[in-house]
Protein backbone atom coordinates (compact mmCIF):
# COMPACT_ATOMS: atom_id res chain seq x y z
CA UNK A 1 0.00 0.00 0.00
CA UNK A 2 1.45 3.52 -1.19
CA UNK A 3 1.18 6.60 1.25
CA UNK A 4 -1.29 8.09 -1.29
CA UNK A 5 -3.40 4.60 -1.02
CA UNK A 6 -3.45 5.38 2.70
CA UNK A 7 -3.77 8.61 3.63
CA UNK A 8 -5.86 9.71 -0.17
CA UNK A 9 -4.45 12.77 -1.61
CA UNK A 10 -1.54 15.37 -0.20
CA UNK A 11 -3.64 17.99 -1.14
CA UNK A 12 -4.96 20.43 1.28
CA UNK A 13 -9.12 20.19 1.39
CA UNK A 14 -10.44 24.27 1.23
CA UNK A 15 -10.82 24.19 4.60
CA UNK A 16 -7.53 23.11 5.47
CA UNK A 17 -6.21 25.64 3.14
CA UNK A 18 -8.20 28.27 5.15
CA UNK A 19 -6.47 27.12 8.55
CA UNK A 20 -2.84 27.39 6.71
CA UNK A 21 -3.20 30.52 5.46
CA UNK A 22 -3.92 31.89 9.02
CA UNK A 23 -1.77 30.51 10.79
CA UNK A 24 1.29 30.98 8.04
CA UNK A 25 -0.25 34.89 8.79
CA UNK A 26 0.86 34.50 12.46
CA UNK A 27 -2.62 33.91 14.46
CA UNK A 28 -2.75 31.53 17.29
CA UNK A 29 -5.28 28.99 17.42
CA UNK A 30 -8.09 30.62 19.43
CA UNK A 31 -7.69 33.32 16.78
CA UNK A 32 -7.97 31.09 13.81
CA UNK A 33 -10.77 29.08 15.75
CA UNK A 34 -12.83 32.49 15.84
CA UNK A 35 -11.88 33.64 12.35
CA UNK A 36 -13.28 30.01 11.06
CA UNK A 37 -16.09 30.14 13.34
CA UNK A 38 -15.12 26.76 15.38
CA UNK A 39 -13.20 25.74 19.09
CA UNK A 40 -9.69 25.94 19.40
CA UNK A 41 -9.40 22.46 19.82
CA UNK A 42 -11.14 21.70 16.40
CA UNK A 43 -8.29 23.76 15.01
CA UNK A 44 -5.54 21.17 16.58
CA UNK A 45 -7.25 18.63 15.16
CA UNK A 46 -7.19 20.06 12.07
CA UNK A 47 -3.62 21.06 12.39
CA UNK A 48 -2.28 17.10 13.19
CA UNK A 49 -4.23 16.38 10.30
CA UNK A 50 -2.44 18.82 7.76
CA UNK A 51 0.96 18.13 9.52
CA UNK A 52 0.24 14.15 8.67
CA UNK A 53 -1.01 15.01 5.46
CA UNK A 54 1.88 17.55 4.38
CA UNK A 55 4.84 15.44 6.13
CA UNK A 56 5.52 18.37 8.39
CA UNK A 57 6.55 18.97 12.23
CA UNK A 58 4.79 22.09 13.07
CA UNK A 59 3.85 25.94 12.64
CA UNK A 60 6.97 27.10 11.23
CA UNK A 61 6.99 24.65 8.76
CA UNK A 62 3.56 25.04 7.41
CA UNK A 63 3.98 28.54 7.46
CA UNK A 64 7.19 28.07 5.32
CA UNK A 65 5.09 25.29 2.72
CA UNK A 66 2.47 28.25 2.28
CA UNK A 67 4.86 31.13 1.15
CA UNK A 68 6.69 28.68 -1.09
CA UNK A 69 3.16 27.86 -2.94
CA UNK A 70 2.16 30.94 -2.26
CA UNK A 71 5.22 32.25 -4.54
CA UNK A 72 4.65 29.15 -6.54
CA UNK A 73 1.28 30.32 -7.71
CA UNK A 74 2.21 34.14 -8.51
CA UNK A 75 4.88 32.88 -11.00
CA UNK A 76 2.66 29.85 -12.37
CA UNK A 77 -0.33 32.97 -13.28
């Protein structure tokens, strides 16, 4: 079984997207739980999941994968 077989897609779903883009912007997770509309501890969830999805440790690191598509996506257009 392939890691793609297993854990479906390395793609962020919208909402996940959402949740990187504020947090690569610097907000904690009680802020990104109120900007989303949701608890706190929804937002951990959500951030083990993206972590496990993207192969990455933590906040830096996600914050670093969303510049470098961010930057990715301006050149691509």
């Amino acid at each position: 079984m392939s890691a793609n077989e297993r854990y479906g897609p390395r793609i962020p779903s919208q909402r996940e997207y959402r949740i990187i883009e504020l947090v690569a912007e610097g907000l904690k997770n009680k802020e990104v739980a109120e900007a989303i509309g949701t608890t706190e501890h929804v937002v951990k969830n959500y951030l083990r999941l993206i972590y496990d999805k993207l192969g990455l440790w933590n906040r830096v690191e996600l914050a670093l994968w969303y510049e470098a598509r961010k930057h990715e996506q301006r050149t691509d257009a």
